[in-house]
C-alpha atoms as a PDB file:
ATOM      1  CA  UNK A   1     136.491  21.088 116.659  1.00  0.00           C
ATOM      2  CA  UNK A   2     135.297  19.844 119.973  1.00  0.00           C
ATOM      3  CA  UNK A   3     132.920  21.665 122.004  1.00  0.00           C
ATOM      4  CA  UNK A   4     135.215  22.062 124.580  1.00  0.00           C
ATOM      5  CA  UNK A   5     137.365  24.654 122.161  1.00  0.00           C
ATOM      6  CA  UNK A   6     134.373  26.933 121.166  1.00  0.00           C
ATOM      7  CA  UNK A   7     134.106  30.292 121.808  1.00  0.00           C
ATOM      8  CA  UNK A   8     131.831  31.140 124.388  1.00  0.00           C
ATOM      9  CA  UNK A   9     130.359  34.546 123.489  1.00  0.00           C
ATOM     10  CA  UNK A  10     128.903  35.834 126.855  1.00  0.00           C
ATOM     11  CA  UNK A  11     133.097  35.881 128.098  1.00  0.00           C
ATOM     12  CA  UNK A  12     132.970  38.855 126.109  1.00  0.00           C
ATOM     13  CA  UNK A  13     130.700  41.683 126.435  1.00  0.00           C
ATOM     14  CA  UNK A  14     129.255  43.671 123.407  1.00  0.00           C
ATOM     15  CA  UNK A  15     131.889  46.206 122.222  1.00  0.00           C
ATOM     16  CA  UNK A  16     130.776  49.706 121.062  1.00  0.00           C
ATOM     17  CA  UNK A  17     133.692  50.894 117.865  1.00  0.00           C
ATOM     18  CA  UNK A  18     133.603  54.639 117.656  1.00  0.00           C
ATOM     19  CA  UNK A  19     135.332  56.105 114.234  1.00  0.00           C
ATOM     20  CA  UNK A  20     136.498  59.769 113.986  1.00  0.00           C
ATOM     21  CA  UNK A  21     136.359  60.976 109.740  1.00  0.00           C
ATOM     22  CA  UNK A  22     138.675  64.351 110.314  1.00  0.00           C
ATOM     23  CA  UNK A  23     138.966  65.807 106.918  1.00  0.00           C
ATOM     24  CA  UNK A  24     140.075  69.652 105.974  1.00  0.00           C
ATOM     25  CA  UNK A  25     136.692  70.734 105.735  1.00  0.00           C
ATOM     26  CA  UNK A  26     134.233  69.164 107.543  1.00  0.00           C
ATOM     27  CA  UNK A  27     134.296  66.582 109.975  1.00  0.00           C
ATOM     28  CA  UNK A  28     132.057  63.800 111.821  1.00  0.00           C
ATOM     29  CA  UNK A  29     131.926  61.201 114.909  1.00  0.00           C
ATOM     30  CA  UNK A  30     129.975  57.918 113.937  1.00  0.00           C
ATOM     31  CA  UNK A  31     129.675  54.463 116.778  1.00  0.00           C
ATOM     32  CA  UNK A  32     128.038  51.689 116.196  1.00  0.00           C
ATOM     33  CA  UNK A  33     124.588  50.774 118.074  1.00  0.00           C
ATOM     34  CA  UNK A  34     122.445  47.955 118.393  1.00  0.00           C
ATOM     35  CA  UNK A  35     124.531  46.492 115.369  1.00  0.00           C
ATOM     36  CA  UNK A  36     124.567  49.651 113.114  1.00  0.00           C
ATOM     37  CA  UNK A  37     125.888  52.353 112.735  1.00  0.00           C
ATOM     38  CA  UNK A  38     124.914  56.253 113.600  1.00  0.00           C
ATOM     39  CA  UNK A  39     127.084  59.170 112.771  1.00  0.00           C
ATOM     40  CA  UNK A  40     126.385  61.247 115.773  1.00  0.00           C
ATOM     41  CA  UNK A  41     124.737  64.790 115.631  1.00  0.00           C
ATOM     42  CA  UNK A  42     125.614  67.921 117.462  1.00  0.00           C
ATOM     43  CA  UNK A  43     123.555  70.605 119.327  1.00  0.00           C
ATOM     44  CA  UNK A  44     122.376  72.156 116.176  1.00  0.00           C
ATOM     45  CA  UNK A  45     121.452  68.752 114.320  1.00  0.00           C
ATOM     46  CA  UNK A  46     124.607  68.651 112.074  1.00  0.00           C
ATOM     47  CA  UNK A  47     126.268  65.118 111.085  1.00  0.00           C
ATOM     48  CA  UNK A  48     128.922  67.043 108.954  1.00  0.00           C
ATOM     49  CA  UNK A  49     130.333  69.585 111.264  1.00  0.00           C
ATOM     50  CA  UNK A  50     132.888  72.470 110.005  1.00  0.00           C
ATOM     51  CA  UNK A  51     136.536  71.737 110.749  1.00  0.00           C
ATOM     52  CA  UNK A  52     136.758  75.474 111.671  1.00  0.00           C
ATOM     53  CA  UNK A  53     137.875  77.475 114.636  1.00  0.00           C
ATOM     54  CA  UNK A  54     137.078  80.953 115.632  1.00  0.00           C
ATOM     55  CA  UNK A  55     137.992  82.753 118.653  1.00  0.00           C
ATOM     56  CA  UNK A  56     135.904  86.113 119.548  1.00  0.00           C
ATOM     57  CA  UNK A  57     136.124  88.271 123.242  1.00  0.00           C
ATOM     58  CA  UNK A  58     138.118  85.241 124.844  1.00  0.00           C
ATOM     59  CA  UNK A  59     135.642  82.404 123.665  1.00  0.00           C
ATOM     60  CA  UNK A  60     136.286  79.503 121.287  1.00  0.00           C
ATOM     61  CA  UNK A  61     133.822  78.256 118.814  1.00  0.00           C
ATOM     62  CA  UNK A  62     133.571  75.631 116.491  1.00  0.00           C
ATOM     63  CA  UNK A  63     131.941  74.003 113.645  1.00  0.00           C
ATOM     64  CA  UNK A  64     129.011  75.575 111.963  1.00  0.00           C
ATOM     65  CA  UNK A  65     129.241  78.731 115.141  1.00  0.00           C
ATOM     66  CA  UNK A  66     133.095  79.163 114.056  1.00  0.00           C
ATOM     67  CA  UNK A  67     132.047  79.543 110.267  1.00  0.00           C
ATOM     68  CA  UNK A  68     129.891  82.775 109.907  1.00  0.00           C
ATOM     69  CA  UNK A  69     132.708  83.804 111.699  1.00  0.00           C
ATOM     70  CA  UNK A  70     134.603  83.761 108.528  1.00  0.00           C
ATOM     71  CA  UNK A  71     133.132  86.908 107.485  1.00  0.00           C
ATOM     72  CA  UNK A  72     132.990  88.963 110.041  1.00  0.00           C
ATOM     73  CA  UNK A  73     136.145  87.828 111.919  1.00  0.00           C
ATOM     74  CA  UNK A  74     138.422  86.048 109.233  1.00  0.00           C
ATOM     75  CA  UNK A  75     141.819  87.206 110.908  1.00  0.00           C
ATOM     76  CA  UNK A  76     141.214  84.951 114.224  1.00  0.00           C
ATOM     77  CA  UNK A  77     139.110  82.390 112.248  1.00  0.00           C
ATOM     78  CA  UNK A  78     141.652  79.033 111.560  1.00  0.00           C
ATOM     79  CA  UNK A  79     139.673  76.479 108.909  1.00  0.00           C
ATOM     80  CA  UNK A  80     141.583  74.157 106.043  1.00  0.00           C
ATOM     81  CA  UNK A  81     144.487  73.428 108.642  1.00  0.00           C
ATOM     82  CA  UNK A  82     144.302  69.464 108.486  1.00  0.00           C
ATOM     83  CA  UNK A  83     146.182  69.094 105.594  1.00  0.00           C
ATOM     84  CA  UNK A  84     149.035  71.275 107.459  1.00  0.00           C
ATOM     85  CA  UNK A  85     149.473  69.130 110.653  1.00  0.00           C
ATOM     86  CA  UNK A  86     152.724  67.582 110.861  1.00  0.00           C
ATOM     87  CA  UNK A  87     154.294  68.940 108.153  1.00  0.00           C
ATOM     88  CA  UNK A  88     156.872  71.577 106.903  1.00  0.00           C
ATOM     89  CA  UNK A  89     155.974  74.931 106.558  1.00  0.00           C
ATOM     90  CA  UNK A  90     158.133  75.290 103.319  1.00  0.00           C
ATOM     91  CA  UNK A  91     156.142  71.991 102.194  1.00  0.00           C
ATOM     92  CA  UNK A  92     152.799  72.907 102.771  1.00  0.00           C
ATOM     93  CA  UNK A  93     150.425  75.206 100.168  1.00  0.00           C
ATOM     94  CA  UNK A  94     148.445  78.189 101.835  1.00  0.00           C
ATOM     95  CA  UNK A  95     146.177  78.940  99.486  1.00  0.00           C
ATOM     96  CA  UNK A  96     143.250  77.397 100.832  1.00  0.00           C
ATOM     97  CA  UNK A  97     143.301  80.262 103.706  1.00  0.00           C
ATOM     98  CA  UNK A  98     143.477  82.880 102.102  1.00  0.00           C
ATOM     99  CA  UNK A  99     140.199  83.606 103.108  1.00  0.00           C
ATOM    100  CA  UNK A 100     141.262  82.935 107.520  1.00  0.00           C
ATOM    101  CA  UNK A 101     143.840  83.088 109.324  1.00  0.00           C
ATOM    102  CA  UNK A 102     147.111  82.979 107.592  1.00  0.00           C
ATOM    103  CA  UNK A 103     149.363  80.063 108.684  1.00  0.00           C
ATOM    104  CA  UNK A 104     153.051  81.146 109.684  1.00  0.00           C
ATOM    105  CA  UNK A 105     156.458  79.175 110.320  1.00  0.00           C
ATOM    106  CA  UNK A 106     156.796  78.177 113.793  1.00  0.00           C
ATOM    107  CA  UNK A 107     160.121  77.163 115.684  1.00  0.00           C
ATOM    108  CA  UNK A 108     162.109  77.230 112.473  1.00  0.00           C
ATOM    109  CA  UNK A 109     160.088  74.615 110.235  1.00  0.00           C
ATOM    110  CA  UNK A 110     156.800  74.018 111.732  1.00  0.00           C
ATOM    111  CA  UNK A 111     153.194  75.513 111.156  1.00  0.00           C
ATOM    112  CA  UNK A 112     151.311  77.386 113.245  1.00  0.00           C
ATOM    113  CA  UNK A 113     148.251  79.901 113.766  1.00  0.00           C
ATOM    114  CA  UNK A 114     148.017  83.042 115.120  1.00  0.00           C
ATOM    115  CA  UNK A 115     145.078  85.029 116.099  1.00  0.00           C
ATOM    116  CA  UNK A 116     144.486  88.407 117.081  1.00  0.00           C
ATOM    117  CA  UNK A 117     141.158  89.315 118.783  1.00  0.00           C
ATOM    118  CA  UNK A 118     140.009  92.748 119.002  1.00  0.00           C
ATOM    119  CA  UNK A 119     140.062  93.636 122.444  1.00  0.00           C
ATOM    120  CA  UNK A 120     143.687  93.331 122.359  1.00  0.00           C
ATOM    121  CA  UNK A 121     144.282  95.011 119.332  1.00  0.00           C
ATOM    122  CA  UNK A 122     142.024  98.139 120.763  1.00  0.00           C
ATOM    123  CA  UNK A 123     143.895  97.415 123.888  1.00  0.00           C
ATOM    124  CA  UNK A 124     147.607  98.219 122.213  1.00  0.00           C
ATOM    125  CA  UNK A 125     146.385 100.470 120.029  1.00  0.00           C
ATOM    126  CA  UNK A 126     145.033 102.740 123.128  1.00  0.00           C
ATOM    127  CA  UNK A 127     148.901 102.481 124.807  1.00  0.00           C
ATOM    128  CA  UNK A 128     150.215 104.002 121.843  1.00  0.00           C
ATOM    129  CA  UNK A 129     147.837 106.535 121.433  1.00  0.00           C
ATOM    130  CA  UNK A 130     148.408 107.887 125.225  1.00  0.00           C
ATOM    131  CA  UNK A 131     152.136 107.977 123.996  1.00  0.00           C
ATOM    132  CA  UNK A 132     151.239 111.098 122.139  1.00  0.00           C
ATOM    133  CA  UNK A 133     150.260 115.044 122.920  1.00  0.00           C
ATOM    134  CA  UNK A 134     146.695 116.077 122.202  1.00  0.00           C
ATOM    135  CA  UNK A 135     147.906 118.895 119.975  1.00  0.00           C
ATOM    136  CA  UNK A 136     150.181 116.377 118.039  1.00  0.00           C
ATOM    137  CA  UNK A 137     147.158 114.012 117.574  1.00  0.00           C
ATOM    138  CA  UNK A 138     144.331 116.796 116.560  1.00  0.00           C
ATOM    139  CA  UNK A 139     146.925 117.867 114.043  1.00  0.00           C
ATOM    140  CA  UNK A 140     147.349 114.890 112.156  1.00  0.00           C
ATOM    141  CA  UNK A 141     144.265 113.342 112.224  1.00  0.00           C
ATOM    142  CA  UNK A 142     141.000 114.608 110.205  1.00  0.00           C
ATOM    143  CA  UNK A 143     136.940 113.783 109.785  1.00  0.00           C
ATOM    144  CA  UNK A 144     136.270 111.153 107.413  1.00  0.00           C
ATOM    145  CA  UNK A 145     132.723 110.269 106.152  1.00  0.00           C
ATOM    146  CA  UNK A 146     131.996 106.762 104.349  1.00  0.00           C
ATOM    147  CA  UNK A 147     128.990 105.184 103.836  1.00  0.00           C
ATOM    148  CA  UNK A 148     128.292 101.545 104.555  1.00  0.00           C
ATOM    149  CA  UNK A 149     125.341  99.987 102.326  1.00  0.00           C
ATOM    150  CA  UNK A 150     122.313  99.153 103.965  1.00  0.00           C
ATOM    151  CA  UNK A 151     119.337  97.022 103.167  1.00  0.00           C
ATOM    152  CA  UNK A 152     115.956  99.308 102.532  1.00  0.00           C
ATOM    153  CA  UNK A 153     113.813  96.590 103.109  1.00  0.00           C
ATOM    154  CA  UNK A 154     113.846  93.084 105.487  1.00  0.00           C
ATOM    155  CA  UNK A 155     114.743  89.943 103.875  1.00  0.00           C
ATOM    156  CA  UNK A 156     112.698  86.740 105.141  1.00  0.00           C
ATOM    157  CA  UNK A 157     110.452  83.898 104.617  1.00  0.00           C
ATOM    158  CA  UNK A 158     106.630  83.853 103.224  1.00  0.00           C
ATOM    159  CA  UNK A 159     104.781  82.014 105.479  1.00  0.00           C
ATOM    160  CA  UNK A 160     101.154  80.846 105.152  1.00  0.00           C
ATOM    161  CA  UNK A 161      99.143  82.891 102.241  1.00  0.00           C
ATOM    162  CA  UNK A 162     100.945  86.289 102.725  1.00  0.00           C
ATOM    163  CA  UNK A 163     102.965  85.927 106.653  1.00  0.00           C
ATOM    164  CA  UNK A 164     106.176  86.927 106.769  1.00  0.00           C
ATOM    165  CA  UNK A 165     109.289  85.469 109.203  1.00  0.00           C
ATOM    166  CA  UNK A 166     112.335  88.259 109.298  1.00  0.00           C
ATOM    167  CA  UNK A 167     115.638  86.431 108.930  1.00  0.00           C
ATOM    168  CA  UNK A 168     117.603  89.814 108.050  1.00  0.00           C
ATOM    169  CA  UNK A 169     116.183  93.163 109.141  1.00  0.00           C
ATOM    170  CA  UNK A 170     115.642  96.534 107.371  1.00  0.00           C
ATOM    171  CA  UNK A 171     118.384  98.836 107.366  1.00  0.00           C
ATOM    172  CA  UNK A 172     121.207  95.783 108.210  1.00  0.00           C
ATOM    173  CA  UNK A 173     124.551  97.224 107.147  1.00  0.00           C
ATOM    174  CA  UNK A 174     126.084  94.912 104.507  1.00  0.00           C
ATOM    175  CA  UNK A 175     127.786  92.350 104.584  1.00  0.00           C
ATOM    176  CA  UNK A 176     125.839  90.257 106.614  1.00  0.00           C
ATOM    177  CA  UNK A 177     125.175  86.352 106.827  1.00  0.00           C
ATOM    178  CA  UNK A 178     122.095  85.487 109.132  1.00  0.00           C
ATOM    179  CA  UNK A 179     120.498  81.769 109.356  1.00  0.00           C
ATOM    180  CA  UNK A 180     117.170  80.495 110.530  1.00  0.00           C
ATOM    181  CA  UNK A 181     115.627  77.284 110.963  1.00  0.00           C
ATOM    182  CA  UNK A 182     112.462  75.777 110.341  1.00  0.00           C
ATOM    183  CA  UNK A 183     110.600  72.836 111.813  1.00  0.00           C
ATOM    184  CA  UNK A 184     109.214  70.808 109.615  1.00  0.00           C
ATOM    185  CA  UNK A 185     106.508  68.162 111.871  1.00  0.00           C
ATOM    186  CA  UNK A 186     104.809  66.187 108.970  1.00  0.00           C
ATOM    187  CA  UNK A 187     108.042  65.459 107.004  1.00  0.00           C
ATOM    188  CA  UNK A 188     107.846  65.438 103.242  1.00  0.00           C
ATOM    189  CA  UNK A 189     108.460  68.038 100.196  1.00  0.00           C
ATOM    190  CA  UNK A 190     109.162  71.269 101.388  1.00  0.00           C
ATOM    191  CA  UNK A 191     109.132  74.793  99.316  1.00  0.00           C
ATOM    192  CA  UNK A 192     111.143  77.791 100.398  1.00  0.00           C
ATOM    193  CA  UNK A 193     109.732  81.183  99.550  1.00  0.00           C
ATOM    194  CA  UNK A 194     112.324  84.035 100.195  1.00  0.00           C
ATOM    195  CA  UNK A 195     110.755  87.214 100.428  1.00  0.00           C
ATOM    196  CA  UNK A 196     111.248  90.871 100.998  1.00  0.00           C
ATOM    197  CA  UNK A 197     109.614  91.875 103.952  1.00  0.00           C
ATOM    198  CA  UNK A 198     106.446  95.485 104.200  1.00  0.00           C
ATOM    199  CA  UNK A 199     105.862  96.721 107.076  1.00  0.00           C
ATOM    200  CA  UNK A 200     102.242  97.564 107.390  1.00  0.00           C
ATOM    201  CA  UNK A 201     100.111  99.142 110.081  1.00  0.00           C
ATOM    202  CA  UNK A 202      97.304  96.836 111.064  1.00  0.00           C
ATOM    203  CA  UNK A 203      93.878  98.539 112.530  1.00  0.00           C
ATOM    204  CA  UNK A 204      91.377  96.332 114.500  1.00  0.00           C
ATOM    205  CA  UNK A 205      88.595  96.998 116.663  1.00  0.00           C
ATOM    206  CA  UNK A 206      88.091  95.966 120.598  1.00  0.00           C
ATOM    207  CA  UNK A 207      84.355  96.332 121.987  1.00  0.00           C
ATOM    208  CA  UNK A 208      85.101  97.975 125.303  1.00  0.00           C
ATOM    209  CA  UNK A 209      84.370  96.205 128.242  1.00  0.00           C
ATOM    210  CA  UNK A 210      80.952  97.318 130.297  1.00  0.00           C
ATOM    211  CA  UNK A 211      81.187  94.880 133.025  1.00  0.00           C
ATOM    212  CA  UNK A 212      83.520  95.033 136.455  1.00  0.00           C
ATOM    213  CA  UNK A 213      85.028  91.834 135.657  1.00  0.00           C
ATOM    214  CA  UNK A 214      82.735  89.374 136.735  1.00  0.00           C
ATOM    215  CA  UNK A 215      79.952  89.652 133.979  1.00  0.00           C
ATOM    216  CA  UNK A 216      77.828  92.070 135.537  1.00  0.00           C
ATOM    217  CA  UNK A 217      77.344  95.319 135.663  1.00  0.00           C
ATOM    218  CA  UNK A 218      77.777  97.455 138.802  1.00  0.00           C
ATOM    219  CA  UNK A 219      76.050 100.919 139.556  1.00  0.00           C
ATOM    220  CA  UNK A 220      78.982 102.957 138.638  1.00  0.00           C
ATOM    221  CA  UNK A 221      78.620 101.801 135.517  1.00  0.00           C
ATOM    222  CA  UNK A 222      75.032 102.142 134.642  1.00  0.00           C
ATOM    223  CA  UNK A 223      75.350 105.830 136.006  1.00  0.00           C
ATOM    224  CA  UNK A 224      78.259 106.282 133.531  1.00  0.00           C
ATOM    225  CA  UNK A 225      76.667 104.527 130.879  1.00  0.00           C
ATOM    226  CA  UNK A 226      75.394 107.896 129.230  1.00  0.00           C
ATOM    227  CA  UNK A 227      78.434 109.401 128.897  1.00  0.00           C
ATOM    228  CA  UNK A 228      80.692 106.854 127.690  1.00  0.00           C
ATOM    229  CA  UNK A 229      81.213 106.090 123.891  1.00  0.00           C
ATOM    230  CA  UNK A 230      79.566 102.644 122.549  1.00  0.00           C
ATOM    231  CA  UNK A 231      81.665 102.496 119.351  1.00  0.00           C
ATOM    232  CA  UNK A 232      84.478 100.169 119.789  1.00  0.00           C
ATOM    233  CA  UNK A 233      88.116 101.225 120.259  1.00  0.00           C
ATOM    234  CA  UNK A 234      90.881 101.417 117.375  1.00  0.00           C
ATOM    235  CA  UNK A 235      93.793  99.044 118.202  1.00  0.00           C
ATOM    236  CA  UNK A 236      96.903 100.264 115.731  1.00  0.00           C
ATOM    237  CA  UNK A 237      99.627  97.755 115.490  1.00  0.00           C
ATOM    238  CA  UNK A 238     102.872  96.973 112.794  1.00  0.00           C
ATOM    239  CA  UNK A 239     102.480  93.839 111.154  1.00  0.00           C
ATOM    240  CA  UNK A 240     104.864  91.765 108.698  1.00  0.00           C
ATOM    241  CA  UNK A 241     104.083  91.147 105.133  1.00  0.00           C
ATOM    242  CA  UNK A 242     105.308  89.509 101.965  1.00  0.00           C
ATOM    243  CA  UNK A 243     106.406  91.639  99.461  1.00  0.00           C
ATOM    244  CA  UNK A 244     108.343  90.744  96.003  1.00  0.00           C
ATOM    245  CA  UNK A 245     109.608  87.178  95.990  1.00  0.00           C
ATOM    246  CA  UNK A 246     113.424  87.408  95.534  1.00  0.00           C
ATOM    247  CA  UNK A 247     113.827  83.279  95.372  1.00  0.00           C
ATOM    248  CA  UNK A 248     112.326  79.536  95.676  1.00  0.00           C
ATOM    249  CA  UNK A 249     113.745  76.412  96.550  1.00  0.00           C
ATOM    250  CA  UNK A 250     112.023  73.047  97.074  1.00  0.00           C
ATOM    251  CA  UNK A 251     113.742  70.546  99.808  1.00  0.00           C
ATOM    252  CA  UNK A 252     112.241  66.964  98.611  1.00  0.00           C
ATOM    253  CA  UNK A 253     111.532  64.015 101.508  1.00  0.00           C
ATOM    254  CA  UNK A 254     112.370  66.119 104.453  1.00  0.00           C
ATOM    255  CA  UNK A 255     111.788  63.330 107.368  1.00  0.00           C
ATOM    256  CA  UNK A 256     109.044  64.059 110.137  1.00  0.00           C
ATOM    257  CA  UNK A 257     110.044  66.147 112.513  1.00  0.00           C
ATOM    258  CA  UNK A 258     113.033  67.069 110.409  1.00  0.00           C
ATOM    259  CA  UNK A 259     114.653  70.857 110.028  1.00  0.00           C
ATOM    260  CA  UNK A 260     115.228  72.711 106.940  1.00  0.00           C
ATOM    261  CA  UNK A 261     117.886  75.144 107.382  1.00  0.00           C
ATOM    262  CA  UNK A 262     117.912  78.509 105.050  1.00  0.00           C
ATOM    263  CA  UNK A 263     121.374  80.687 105.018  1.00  0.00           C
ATOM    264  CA  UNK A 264     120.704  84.096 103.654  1.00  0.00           C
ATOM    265  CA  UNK A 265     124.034  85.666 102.664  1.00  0.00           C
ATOM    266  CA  UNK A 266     124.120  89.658 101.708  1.00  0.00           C
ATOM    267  CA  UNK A 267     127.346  90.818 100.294  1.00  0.00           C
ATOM    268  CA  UNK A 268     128.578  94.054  99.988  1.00  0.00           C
ATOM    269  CA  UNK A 269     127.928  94.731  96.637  1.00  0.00           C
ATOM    270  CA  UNK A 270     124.216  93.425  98.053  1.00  0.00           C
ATOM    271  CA  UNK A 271     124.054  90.929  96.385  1.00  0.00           C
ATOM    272  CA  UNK A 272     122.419  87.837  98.143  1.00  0.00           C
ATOM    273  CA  UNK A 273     123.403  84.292  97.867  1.00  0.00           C
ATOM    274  CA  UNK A 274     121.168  81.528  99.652  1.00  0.00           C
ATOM    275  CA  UNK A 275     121.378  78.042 100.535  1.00  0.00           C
ATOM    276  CA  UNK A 276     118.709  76.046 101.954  1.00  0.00           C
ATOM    277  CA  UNK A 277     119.332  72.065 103.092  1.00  0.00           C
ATOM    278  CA  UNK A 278     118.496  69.479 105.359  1.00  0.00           C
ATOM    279  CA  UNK A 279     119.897  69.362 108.693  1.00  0.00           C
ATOM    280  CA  UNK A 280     121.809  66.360 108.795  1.00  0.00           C
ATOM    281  CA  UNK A 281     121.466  65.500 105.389  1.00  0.00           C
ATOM    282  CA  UNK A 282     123.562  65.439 102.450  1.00  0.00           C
ATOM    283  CA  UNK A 283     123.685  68.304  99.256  1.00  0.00           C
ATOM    284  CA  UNK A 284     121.652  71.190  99.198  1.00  0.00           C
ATOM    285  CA  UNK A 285     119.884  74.190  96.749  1.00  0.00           C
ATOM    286  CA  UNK A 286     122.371  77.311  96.581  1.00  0.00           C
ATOM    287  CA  UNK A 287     121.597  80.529  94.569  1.00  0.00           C
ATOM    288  CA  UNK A 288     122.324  83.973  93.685  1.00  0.00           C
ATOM    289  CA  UNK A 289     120.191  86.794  93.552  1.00  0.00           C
ATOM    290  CA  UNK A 290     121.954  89.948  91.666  1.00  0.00           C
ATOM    291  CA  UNK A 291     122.302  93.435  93.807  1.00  0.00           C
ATOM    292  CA  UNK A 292     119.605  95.378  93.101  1.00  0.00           C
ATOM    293  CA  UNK A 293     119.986  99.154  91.941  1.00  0.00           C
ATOM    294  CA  UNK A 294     121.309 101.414  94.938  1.00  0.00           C
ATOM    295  CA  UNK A 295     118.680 103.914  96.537  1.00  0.00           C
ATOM    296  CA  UNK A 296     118.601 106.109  99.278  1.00  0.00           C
ATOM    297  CA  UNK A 297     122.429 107.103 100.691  1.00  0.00           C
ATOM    298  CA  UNK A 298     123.525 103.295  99.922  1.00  0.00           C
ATOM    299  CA  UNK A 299     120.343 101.397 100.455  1.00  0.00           C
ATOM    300  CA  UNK A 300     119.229  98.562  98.320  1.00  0.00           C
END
């Protein structure tokens, strides 16, 4: 081949491909850059975001924000619906969402989703009630007591010899889901102490201060001198400790400057499941801590 019939690469400008990996439960955006490729991360560090949906006082969420909503708001939560685009509804199997919103048949054959939030439920629910007589309603209706387990102490992480971080507070009705995030700046092995959480009360002591502020003392205070207290004053403050360890993990080669993510999960029956991972990477530690015995009206 002649010279004349080569390709001349600087006609054509460096391309960027961009590839979209949809799947039914999580999905992620990669492109390639300076000849590699980068699967791109979100706001919250994730490569491998939920494929969820959740819809709360008018807002959307999604991903990883749209999936603790699957607990407290599973009615106008929508995950696992990949598999159901484009098809039948009498073809399609909706077991997978049994745990969200349910899919229905739309315009005769198709699927579809629908989602109820709360403010319009309250919202209907108030119509009907004006609909009816005061008597009618007093009559019918009567005082009923239940009561919702609660966590007697905090659940959180140890930090140094015997700190404490709260990730769920004391007396948190259950069930409950609540996530923190921790930096990790030199990178490397990582262990994860979760903790129940004492509240103690600390007591220090602050020398009062003698001088008016620039380091000397003025006459008012040497004439007051007599009659003021040396001994120093009692500062009384509540301070976090670790109590009993309820579970370890250990992350291995987090990378510098990396996050470890820790998901505590109470149920109702209190028990607590927990997952700790890398944000961004793959797998993960999961466990399960039993309920402990019930105390107190319900707490645990």
């Amino acid at each position: 081949m002649s010279s004349d019939s080569a390709i001349d690469d600087t006609q054509y400008p460096q391309r960027t491909a961009i590839g979209l990996s949809f799947g039914n439960s999580y999905s992620s955006i990669a492109h390639t850059a300076d000849g590699k490729t980068e699967v791109i991360a979100n706001e919250e560090g994730d490569r491998q975001i939920p494929s969820i949906l959740s819809y709360v006082s008018g807002e959307e969420f999604q991903g990883a924000q749209a999936k603790v909503q699957l607990v407290r708001n599973p009615r106008n939560t929508i995950a696992y619906f990949r598999d159901l685009l484009g098809r039948k509804f009498k073809d399609v199997d909706p077991s997978p969402c049994h745990a969200s919103a349910h899919p229905v048949e739309s315009d005769g054959e198709g699927v579809a989703f629908v989602v109820q939030e709360k403010a319009a439920g309250a919202a209907i629910q108030a119509s009907l009630i004006s609909g009816f007589e005061v008597e009618e309603i007093g009559s019918s209706t009567e005082a009923v007591v239940t009561v919702t387990p609660h966590l007697q102490h905090a659940i959180g992480l140890v930090t140094g010899e015997d700190g404490f971080a709260v990730i769920v507070p004391a007396e948190t009705p259950a069930p409950v889901r609540r996530t923190a995030q921790v930096v990790v700046k030199q990178g490397g092995d990582v262990l994860v102490r979760l903790a129940e959480g004492v509240r103690e009360i600390s007591v220090r002591k602050e020398d009062k201060s003698m001088t008016n502020g620039n380091g000397k003392k003025n006459d008012e205070d040497e004439d007051d001198e007599d009659d003021e207290d040396d001994e120093p004053e009692e500062v009384r403050e509540k301070v976090w400790k670790a109590g009993k360890v309820l579970a370890e993990a250990g992350i291995r080669g987090v990378k510098k400057g990396g996050k470890v993510e820790v998901q505590v999960n109470v149920a109702a029956d209190l028990s607590v499941t927990v997952v700790c991972r890398e944000v961004g990477a793959k797998g993960g530690v999961r466990g399960t801590v039993p309920a402990g015995k019930a105390e107190q009206n319900g707490s645990a």
